[in-house]
C-alpha atoms as a PDB file:
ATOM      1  CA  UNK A   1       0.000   0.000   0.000  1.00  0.00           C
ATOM      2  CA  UNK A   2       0.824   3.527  -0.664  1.00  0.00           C
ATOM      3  CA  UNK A   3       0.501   6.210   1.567  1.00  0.00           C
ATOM      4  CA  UNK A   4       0.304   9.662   0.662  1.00  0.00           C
ATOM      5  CA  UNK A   5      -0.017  12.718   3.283  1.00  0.00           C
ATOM      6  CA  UNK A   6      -0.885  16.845   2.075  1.00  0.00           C
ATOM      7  CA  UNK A   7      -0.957  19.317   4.184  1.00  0.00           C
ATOM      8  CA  UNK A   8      -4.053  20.707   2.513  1.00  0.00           C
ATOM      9  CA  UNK A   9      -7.061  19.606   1.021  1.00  0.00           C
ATOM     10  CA  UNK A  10      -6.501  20.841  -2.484  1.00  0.00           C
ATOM     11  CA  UNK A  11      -4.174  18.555  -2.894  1.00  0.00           C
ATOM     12  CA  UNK A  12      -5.752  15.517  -0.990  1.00  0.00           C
ATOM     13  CA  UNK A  13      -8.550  16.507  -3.418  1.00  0.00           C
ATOM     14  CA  UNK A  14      -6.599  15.582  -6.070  1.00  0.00           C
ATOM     15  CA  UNK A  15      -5.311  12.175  -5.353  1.00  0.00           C
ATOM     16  CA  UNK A  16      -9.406  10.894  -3.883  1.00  0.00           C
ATOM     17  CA  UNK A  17     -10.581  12.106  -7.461  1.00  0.00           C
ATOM     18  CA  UNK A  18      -7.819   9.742  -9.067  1.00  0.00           C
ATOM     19  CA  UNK A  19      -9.611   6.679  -6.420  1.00  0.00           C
ATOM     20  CA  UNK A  20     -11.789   3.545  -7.310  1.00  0.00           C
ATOM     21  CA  UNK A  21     -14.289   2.667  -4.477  1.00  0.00           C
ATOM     22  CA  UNK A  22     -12.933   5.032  -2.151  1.00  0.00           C
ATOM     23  CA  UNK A  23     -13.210   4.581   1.661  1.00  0.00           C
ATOM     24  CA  UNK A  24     -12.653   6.714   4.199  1.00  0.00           C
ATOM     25  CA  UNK A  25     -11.696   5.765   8.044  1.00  0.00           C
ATOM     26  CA  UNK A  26     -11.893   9.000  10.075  1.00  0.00           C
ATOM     27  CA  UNK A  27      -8.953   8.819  13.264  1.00  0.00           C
ATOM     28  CA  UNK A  28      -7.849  11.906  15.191  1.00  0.00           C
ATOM     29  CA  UNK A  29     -10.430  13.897  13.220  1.00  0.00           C
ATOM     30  CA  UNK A  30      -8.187  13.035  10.138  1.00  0.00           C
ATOM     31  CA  UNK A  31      -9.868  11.256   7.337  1.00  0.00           C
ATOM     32  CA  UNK A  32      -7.743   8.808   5.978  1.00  0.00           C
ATOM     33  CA  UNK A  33      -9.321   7.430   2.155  1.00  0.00           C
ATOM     34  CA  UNK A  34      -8.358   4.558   1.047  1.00  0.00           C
ATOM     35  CA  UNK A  35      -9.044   3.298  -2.313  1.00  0.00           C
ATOM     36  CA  UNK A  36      -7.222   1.685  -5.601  1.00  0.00           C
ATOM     37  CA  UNK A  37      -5.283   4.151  -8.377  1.00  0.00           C
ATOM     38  CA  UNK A  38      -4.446   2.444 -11.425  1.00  0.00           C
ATOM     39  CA  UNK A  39      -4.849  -0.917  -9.516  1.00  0.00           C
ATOM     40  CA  UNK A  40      -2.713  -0.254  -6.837  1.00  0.00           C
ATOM     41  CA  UNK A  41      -3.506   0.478  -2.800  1.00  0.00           C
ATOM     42  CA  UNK A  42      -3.696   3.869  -2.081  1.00  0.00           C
ATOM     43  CA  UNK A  43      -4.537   6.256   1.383  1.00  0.00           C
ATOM     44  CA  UNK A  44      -4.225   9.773   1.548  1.00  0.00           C
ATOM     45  CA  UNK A  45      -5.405  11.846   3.914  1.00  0.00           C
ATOM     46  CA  UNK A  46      -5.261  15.598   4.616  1.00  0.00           C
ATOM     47  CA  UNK A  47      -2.817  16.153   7.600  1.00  0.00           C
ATOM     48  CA  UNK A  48      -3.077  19.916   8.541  1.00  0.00           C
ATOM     49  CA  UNK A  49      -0.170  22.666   8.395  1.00  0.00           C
ATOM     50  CA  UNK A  50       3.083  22.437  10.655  1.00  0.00           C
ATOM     51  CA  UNK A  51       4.950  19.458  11.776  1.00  0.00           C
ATOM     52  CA  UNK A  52       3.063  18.093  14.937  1.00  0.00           C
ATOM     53  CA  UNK A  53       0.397  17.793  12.668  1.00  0.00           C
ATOM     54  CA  UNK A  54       2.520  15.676  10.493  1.00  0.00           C
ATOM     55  CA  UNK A  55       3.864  13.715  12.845  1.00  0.00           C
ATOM     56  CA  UNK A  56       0.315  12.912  14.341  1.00  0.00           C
ATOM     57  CA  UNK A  57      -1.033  11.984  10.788  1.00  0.00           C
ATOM     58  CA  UNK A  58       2.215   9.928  10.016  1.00  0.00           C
ATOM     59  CA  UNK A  59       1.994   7.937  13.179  1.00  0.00           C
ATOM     60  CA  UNK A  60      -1.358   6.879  12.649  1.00  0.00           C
ATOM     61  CA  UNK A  61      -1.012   6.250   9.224  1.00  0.00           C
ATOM     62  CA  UNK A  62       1.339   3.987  10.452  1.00  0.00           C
ATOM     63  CA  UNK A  63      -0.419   2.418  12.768  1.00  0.00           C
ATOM     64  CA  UNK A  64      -3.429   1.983  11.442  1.00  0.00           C
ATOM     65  CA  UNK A  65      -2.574   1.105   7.390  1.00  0.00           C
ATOM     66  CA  UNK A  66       0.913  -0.248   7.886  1.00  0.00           C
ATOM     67  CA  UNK A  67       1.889   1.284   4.209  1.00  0.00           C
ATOM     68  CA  UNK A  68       4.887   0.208   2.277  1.00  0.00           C
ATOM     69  CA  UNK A  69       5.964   3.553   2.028  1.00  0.00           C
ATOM     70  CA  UNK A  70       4.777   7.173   2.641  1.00  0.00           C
ATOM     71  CA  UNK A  71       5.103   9.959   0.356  1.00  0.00           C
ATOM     72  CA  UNK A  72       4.928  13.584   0.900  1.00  0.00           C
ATOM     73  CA  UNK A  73       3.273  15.141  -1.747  1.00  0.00           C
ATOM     74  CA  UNK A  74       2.635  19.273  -1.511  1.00  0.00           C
ATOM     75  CA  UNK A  75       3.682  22.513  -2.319  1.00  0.00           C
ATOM     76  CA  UNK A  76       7.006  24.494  -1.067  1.00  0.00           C
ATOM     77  CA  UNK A  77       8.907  27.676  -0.735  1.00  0.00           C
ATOM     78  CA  UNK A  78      12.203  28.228  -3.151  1.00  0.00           C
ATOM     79  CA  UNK A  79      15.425  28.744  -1.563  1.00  0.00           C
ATOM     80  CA  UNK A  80      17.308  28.961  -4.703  1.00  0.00           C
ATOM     81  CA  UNK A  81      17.566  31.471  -7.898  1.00  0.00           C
ATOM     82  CA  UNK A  82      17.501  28.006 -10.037  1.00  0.00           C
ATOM     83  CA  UNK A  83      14.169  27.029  -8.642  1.00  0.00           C
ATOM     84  CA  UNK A  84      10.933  28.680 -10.371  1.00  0.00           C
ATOM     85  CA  UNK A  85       7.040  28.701  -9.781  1.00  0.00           C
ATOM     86  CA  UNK A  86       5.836  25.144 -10.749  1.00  0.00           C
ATOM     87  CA  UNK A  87       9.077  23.584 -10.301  1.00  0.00           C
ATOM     88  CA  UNK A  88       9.993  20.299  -8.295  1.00  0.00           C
ATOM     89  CA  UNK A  89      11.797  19.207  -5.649  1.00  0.00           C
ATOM     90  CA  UNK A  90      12.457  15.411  -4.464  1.00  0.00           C
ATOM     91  CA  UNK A  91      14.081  15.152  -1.572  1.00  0.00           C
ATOM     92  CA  UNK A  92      17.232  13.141  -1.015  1.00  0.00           C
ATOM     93  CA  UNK A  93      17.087  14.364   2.263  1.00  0.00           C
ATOM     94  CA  UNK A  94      15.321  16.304   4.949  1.00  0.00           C
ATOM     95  CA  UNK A  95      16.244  18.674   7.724  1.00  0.00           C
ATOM     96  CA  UNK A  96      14.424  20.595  10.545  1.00  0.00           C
ATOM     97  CA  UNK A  97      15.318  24.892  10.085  1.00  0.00           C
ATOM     98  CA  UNK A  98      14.176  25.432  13.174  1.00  0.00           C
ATOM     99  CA  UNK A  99      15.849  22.457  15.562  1.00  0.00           C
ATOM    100  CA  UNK A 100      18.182  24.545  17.629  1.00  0.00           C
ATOM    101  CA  UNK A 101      20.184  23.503  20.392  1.00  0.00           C
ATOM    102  CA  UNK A 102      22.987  25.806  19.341  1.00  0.00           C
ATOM    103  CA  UNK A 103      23.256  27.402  23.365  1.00  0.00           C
ATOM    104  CA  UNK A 104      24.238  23.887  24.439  1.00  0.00           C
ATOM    105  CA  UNK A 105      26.861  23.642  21.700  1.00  0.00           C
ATOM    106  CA  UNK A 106      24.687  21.310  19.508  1.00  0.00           C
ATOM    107  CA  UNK A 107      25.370  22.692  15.771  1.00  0.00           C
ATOM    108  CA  UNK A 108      21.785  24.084  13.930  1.00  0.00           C
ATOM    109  CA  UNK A 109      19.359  21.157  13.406  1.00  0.00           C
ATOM    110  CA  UNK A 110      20.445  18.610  15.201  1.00  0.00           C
ATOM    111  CA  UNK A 111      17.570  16.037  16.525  1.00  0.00           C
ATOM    112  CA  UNK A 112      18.198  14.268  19.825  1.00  0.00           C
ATOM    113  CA  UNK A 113      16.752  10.465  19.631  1.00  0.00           C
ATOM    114  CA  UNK A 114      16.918   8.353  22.592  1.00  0.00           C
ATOM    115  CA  UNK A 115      19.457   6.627  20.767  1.00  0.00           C
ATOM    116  CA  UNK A 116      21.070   8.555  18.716  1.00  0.00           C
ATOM    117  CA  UNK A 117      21.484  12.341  17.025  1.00  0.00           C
ATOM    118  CA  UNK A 118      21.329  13.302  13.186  1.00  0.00           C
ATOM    119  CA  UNK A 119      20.637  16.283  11.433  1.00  0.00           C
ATOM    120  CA  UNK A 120      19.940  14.913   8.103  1.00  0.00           C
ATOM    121  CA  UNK A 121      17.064  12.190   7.608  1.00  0.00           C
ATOM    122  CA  UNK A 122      17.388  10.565   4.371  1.00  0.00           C
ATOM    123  CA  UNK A 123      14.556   9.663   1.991  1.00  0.00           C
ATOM    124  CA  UNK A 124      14.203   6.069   0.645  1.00  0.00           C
ATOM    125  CA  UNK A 125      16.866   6.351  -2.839  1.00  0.00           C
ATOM    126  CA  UNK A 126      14.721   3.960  -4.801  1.00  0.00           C
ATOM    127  CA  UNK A 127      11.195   5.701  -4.106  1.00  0.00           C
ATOM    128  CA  UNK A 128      12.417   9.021  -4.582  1.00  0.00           C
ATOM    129  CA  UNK A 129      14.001   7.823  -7.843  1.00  0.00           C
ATOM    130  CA  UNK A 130      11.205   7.257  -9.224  1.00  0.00           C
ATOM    131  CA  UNK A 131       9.484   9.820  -8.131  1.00  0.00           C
ATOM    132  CA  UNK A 132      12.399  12.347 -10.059  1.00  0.00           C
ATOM    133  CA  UNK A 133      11.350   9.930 -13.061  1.00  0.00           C
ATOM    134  CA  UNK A 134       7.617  10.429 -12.661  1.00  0.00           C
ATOM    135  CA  UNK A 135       7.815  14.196 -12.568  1.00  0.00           C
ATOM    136  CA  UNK A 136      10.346  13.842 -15.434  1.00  0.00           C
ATOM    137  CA  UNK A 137       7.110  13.355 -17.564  1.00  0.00           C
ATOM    138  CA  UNK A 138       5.806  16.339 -16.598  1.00  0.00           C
ATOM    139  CA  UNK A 139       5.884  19.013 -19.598  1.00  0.00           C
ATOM    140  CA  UNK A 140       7.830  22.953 -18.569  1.00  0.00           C
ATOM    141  CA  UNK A 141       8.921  21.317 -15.431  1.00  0.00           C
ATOM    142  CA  UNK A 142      12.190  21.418 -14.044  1.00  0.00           C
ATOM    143  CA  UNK A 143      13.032  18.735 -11.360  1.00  0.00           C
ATOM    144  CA  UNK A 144      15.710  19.031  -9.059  1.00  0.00           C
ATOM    145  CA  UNK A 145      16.721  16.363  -6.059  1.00  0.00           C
ATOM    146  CA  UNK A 146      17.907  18.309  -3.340  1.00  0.00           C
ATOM    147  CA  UNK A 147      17.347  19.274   0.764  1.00  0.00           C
ATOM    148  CA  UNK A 148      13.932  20.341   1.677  1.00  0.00           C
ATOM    149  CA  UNK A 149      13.960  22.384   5.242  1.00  0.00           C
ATOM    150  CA  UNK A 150      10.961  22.100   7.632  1.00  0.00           C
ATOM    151  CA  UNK A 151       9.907  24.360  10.237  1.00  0.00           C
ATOM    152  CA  UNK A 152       6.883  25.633  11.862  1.00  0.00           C
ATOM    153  CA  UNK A 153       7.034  29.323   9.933  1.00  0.00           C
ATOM    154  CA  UNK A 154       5.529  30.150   6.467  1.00  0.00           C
ATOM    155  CA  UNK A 155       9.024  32.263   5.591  1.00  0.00           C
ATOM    156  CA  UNK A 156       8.247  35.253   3.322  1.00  0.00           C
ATOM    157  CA  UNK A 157      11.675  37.155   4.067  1.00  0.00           C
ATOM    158  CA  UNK A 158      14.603  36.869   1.411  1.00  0.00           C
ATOM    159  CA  UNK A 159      17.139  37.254   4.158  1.00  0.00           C
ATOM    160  CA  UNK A 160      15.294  34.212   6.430  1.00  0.00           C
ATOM    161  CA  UNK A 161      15.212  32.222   3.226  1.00  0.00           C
ATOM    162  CA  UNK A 162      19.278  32.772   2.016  1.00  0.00           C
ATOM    163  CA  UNK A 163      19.826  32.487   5.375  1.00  0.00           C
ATOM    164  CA  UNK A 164      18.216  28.985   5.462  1.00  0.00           C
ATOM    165  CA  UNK A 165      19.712  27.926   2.215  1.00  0.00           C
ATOM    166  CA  UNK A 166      23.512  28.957   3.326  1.00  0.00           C
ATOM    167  CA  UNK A 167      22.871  27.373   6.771  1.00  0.00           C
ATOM    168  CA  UNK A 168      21.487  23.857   5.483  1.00  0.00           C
ATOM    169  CA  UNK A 169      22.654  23.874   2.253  1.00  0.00           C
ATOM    170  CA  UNK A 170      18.661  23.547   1.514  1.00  0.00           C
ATOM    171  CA  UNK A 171      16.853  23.841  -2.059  1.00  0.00           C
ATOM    172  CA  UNK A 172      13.275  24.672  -0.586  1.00  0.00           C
ATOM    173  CA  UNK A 173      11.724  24.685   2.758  1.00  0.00           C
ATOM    174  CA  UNK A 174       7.889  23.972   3.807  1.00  0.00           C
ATOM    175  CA  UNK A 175       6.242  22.811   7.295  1.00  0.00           C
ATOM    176  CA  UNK A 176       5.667  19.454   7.333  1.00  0.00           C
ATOM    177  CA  UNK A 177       8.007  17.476   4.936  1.00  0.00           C
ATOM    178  CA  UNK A 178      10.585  16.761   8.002  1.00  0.00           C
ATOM    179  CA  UNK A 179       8.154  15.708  11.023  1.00  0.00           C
ATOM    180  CA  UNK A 180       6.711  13.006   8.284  1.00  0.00           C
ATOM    181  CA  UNK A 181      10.211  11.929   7.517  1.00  0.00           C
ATOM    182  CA  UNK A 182      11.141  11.676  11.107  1.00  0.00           C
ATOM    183  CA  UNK A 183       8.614   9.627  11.780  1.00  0.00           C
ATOM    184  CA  UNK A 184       8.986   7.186   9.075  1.00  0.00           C
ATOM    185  CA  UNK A 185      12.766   6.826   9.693  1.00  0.00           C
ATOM    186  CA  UNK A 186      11.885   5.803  13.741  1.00  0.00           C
ATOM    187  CA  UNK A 187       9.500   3.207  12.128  1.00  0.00           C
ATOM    188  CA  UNK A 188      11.283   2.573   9.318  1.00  0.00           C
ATOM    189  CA  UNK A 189       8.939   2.863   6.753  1.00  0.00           C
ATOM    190  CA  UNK A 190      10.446   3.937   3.419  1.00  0.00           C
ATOM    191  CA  UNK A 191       9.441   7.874   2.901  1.00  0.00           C
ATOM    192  CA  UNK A 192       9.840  10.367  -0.034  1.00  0.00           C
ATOM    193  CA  UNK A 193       8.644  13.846  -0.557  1.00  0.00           C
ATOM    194  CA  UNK A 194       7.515  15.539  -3.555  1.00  0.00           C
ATOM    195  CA  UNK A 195       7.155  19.023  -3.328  1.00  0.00           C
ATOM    196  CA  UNK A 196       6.288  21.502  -6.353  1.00  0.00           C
ATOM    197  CA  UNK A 197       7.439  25.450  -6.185  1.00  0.00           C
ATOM    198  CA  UNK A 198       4.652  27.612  -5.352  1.00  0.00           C
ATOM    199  CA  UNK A 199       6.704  31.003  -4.485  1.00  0.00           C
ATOM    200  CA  UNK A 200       9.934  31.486  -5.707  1.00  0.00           C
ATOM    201  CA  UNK A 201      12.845  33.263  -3.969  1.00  0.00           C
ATOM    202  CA  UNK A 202      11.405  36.838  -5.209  1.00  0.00           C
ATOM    203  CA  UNK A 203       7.651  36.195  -5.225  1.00  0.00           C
ATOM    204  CA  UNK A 204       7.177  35.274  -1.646  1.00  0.00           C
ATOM    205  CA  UNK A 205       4.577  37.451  -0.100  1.00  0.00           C
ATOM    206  CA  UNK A 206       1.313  35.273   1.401  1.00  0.00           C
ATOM    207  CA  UNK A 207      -0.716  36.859  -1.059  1.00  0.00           C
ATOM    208  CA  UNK A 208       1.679  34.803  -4.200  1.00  0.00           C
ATOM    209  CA  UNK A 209       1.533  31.749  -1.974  1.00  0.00           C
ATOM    210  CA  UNK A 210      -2.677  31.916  -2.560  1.00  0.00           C
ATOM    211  CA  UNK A 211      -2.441  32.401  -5.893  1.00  0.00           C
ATOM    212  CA  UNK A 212      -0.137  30.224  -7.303  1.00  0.00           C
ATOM    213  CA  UNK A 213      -0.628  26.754  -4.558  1.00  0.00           C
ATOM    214  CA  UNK A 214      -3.159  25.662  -6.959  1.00  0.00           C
ATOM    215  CA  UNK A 215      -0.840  25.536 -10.123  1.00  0.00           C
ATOM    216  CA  UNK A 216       1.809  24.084  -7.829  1.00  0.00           C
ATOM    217  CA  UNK A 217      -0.714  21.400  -6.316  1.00  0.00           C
ATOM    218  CA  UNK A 218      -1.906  19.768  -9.794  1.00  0.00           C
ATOM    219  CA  UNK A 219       1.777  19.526 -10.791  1.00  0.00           C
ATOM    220  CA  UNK A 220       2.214  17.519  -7.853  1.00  0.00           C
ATOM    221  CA  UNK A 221      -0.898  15.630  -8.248  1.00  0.00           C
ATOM    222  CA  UNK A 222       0.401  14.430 -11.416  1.00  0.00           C
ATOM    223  CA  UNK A 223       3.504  13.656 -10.881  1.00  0.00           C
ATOM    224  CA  UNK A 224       2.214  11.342  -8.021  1.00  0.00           C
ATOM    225  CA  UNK A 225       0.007   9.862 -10.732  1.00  0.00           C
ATOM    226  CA  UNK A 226       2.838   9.010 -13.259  1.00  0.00           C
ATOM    227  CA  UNK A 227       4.589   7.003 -10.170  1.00  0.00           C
ATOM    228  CA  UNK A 228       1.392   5.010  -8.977  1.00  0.00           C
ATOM    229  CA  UNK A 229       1.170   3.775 -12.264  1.00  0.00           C
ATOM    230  CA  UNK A 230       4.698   2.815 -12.988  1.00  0.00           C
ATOM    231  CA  UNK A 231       6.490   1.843  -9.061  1.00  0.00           C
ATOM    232  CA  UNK A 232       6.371  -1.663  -8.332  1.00  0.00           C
ATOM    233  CA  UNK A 233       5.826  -1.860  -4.639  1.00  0.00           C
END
Protein backbone atom coordinates (compact mmCIF):
# COMPACT_ATOMS: atom_id res chain seq x y z
CA UNK A 1 0.00 0.00 0.00
CA UNK A 2 0.82 3.53 -0.66
CA UNK A 3 0.50 6.21 1.57
CA UNK A 4 0.30 9.66 0.66
CA UNK A 5 -0.02 12.72 3.28
CA UNK A 6 -0.88 16.85 2.07
CA UNK A 7 -0.96 19.32 4.18
CA UNK A 8 -4.05 20.71 2.51
CA UNK A 9 -7.06 19.61 1.02
CA UNK A 10 -6.50 20.84 -2.48
CA UNK A 11 -4.17 18.55 -2.89
CA UNK A 12 -5.75 15.52 -0.99
CA UNK A 13 -8.55 16.51 -3.42
CA UNK A 14 -6.60 15.58 -6.07
CA UNK A 15 -5.31 12.18 -5.35
CA UNK A 16 -9.41 10.89 -3.88
CA UNK A 17 -10.58 12.11 -7.46
CA UNK A 18 -7.82 9.74 -9.07
CA UNK A 19 -9.61 6.68 -6.42
CA UNK A 20 -11.79 3.54 -7.31
CA UNK A 21 -14.29 2.67 -4.48
CA UNK A 22 -12.93 5.03 -2.15
CA UNK A 23 -13.21 4.58 1.66
CA UNK A 24 -12.65 6.71 4.20
CA UNK A 25 -11.70 5.77 8.04
CA UNK A 26 -11.89 9.00 10.08
CA UNK A 27 -8.95 8.82 13.26
CA UNK A 28 -7.85 11.91 15.19
CA UNK A 29 -10.43 13.90 13.22
CA UNK A 30 -8.19 13.03 10.14
CA UNK A 31 -9.87 11.26 7.34
CA UNK A 32 -7.74 8.81 5.98
CA UNK A 33 -9.32 7.43 2.16
CA UNK A 34 -8.36 4.56 1.05
CA UNK A 35 -9.04 3.30 -2.31
CA UNK A 36 -7.22 1.69 -5.60
CA UNK A 37 -5.28 4.15 -8.38
CA UNK A 38 -4.45 2.44 -11.43
CA UNK A 39 -4.85 -0.92 -9.52
CA UNK A 40 -2.71 -0.25 -6.84
CA UNK A 41 -3.51 0.48 -2.80
CA UNK A 42 -3.70 3.87 -2.08
CA UNK A 43 -4.54 6.26 1.38
CA UNK A 44 -4.23 9.77 1.55
CA UNK A 45 -5.41 11.85 3.91
CA UNK A 46 -5.26 15.60 4.62
CA UNK A 47 -2.82 16.15 7.60
CA UNK A 48 -3.08 19.92 8.54
CA UNK A 49 -0.17 22.67 8.40
CA UNK A 50 3.08 22.44 10.66
CA UNK A 51 4.95 19.46 11.78
CA UNK A 52 3.06 18.09 14.94
CA UNK A 53 0.40 17.79 12.67
CA UNK A 54 2.52 15.68 10.49
CA UNK A 55 3.86 13.72 12.85
CA UNK A 56 0.32 12.91 14.34
CA UNK A 57 -1.03 11.98 10.79
CA UNK A 58 2.22 9.93 10.02
CA UNK A 59 1.99 7.94 13.18
CA UNK A 60 -1.36 6.88 12.65
CA UNK A 61 -1.01 6.25 9.22
CA UNK A 62 1.34 3.99 10.45
CA UNK A 63 -0.42 2.42 12.77
CA UNK A 64 -3.43 1.98 11.44
CA UNK A 65 -2.57 1.11 7.39
CA UNK A 66 0.91 -0.25 7.89
CA UNK A 67 1.89 1.28 4.21
CA UNK A 68 4.89 0.21 2.28
CA UNK A 69 5.96 3.55 2.03
CA UNK A 70 4.78 7.17 2.64
CA UNK A 71 5.10 9.96 0.36
CA UNK A 72 4.93 13.58 0.90
CA UNK A 73 3.27 15.14 -1.75
CA UNK A 74 2.63 19.27 -1.51
CA UNK A 75 3.68 22.51 -2.32
CA UNK A 76 7.01 24.49 -1.07
CA UNK A 77 8.91 27.68 -0.74
CA UNK A 78 12.20 28.23 -3.15
CA UNK A 79 15.42 28.74 -1.56
CA UNK A 80 17.31 28.96 -4.70
CA UNK A 81 17.57 31.47 -7.90
CA UNK A 82 17.50 28.01 -10.04
CA UNK A 83 14.17 27.03 -8.64
CA UNK A 84 10.93 28.68 -10.37
CA UNK A 85 7.04 28.70 -9.78
CA UNK A 86 5.84 25.14 -10.75
CA UNK A 87 9.08 23.58 -10.30
CA UNK A 88 9.99 20.30 -8.29
CA UNK A 89 11.80 19.21 -5.65
CA UNK A 90 12.46 15.41 -4.46
CA UNK A 91 14.08 15.15 -1.57
CA UNK A 92 17.23 13.14 -1.02
CA UNK A 93 17.09 14.36 2.26
CA UNK A 94 15.32 16.30 4.95
CA UNK A 95 16.24 18.67 7.72
CA UNK A 96 14.42 20.60 10.55
CA UNK A 97 15.32 24.89 10.09
CA UNK A 98 14.18 25.43 13.17
CA UNK A 99 15.85 22.46 15.56
CA UNK A 100 18.18 24.55 17.63
CA UNK A 101 20.18 23.50 20.39
CA UNK A 102 22.99 25.81 19.34
CA UNK A 103 23.26 27.40 23.37
CA UNK A 104 24.24 23.89 24.44
CA UNK A 105 26.86 23.64 21.70
CA UNK A 106 24.69 21.31 19.51
CA UNK A 107 25.37 22.69 15.77
CA UNK A 108 21.78 24.08 13.93
CA UNK A 109 19.36 21.16 13.41
CA UNK A 110 20.44 18.61 15.20
CA UNK A 111 17.57 16.04 16.53
CA UNK A 112 18.20 14.27 19.82
CA UNK A 113 16.75 10.46 19.63
CA UNK A 114 16.92 8.35 22.59
CA UNK A 115 19.46 6.63 20.77
CA UNK A 116 21.07 8.56 18.72
CA UNK A 117 21.48 12.34 17.02
CA UNK A 118 21.33 13.30 13.19
CA UNK A 119 20.64 16.28 11.43
CA UNK A 120 19.94 14.91 8.10
CA UNK A 121 17.06 12.19 7.61
CA UNK A 122 17.39 10.57 4.37
CA UNK A 123 14.56 9.66 1.99
CA UNK A 124 14.20 6.07 0.65
CA UNK A 125 16.87 6.35 -2.84
CA UNK A 126 14.72 3.96 -4.80
CA UNK A 127 11.19 5.70 -4.11
CA UNK A 128 12.42 9.02 -4.58
CA UNK A 129 14.00 7.82 -7.84
CA UNK A 130 11.20 7.26 -9.22
CA UNK A 131 9.48 9.82 -8.13
CA UNK A 132 12.40 12.35 -10.06
CA UNK A 133 11.35 9.93 -13.06
CA UNK A 134 7.62 10.43 -12.66
CA UNK A 135 7.82 14.20 -12.57
CA UNK A 136 10.35 13.84 -15.43
CA UNK A 137 7.11 13.36 -17.56
CA UNK A 138 5.81 16.34 -16.60
CA UNK A 139 5.88 19.01 -19.60
CA UNK A 140 7.83 22.95 -18.57
CA UNK A 141 8.92 21.32 -15.43
CA UNK A 142 12.19 21.42 -14.04
CA UNK A 143 13.03 18.73 -11.36
CA UNK A 144 15.71 19.03 -9.06
CA UNK A 145 16.72 16.36 -6.06
CA UNK A 146 17.91 18.31 -3.34
CA UNK A 147 17.35 19.27 0.76
CA UNK A 148 13.93 20.34 1.68
CA UNK A 149 13.96 22.38 5.24
CA UNK A 150 10.96 22.10 7.63
CA UNK A 151 9.91 24.36 10.24
CA UNK A 152 6.88 25.63 11.86
CA UNK A 153 7.03 29.32 9.93
CA UNK A 154 5.53 30.15 6.47
CA UNK A 155 9.02 32.26 5.59
CA UNK A 156 8.25 35.25 3.32
CA UNK A 157 11.67 37.16 4.07
CA UNK A 158 14.60 36.87 1.41
CA UNK A 159 17.14 37.25 4.16
CA UNK A 160 15.29 34.21 6.43
CA UNK A 161 15.21 32.22 3.23
CA UNK A 162 19.28 32.77 2.02
CA UNK A 163 19.83 32.49 5.37
CA UNK A 164 18.22 28.98 5.46
CA UNK A 165 19.71 27.93 2.21
CA UNK A 166 23.51 28.96 3.33
CA UNK A 167 22.87 27.37 6.77
CA UNK A 168 21.49 23.86 5.48
CA UNK A 169 22.65 23.87 2.25
CA UNK A 170 18.66 23.55 1.51
CA UNK A 171 16.85 23.84 -2.06
CA UNK A 172 13.27 24.67 -0.59
CA UNK A 173 11.72 24.68 2.76
CA UNK A 174 7.89 23.97 3.81
CA UNK A 175 6.24 22.81 7.29
CA UNK A 176 5.67 19.45 7.33
CA UNK A 177 8.01 17.48 4.94
CA UNK A 178 10.58 16.76 8.00
CA UNK A 179 8.15 15.71 11.02
CA UNK A 180 6.71 13.01 8.28
CA UNK A 181 10.21 11.93 7.52
CA UNK A 182 11.14 11.68 11.11
CA UNK A 183 8.61 9.63 11.78
CA UNK A 184 8.99 7.19 9.07
CA UNK A 185 12.77 6.83 9.69
CA UNK A 186 11.89 5.80 13.74
CA UNK A 187 9.50 3.21 12.13
CA UNK A 188 11.28 2.57 9.32
CA UNK A 189 8.94 2.86 6.75
CA UNK A 190 10.45 3.94 3.42
CA UNK A 191 9.44 7.87 2.90
CA UNK A 192 9.84 10.37 -0.03
CA UNK A 193 8.64 13.85 -0.56
CA UNK A 194 7.52 15.54 -3.55
CA UNK A 195 7.15 19.02 -3.33
CA UNK A 196 6.29 21.50 -6.35
CA UNK A 197 7.44 25.45 -6.19
CA UNK A 198 4.65 27.61 -5.35
CA UNK A 199 6.70 31.00 -4.48
CA UNK A 200 9.93 31.49 -5.71
CA UNK A 201 12.84 33.26 -3.97
CA UNK A 202 11.41 36.84 -5.21
CA UNK A 203 7.65 36.20 -5.23
CA UNK A 204 7.18 35.27 -1.65
CA UNK A 205 4.58 37.45 -0.10
CA UNK A 206 1.31 35.27 1.40
CA UNK A 207 -0.72 36.86 -1.06
CA UNK A 208 1.68 34.80 -4.20
CA UNK A 209 1.53 31.75 -1.97
CA UNK A 210 -2.68 31.92 -2.56
CA UNK A 211 -2.44 32.40 -5.89
CA UNK A 212 -0.14 30.22 -7.30
CA UNK A 213 -0.63 26.75 -4.56
CA UNK A 214 -3.16 25.66 -6.96
CA UNK A 215 -0.84 25.54 -10.12
CA UNK A 216 1.81 24.08 -7.83
CA UNK A 217 -0.71 21.40 -6.32
CA UNK A 218 -1.91 19.77 -9.79
CA UNK A 219 1.78 19.53 -10.79
CA UNK A 220 2.21 17.52 -7.85
CA UNK A 221 -0.90 15.63 -8.25
CA UNK A 222 0.40 14.43 -11.42
CA UNK A 223 3.50 13.66 -10.88
CA UNK A 224 2.21 11.34 -8.02
CA UNK A 225 0.01 9.86 -10.73
CA UNK A 226 2.84 9.01 -13.26
CA UNK A 227 4.59 7.00 -10.17
CA UNK A 228 1.39 5.01 -8.98
CA UNK A 229 1.17 3.77 -12.26
CA UNK A 230 4.70 2.82 -12.99
CA UNK A 231 6.49 1.84 -9.06
CA UNK A 232 6.37 -1.66 -8.33
CA UNK A 233 5.83 -1.86 -4.64
Amino acid sequence: MIGIICALKIEVEGIHNMMSNPQTTHYARMSFIRGTIKGKEVVAVECGIGKVNAAVCAQAMIDLFKPDLIINSGIAGSLSEDLSIGDIVVAKDVVQHDMDGTEMGDPPGEIWFNDEKRIEIPADSRVSKALENACLKLENTKTLVGRIATGDAFVASVDRRLAIADKFNADACEMEGGAIGQVCYRNGVPFAILRSISDDINQNEFMDFEKFRKLASEKSIRAISYFIEDFDC
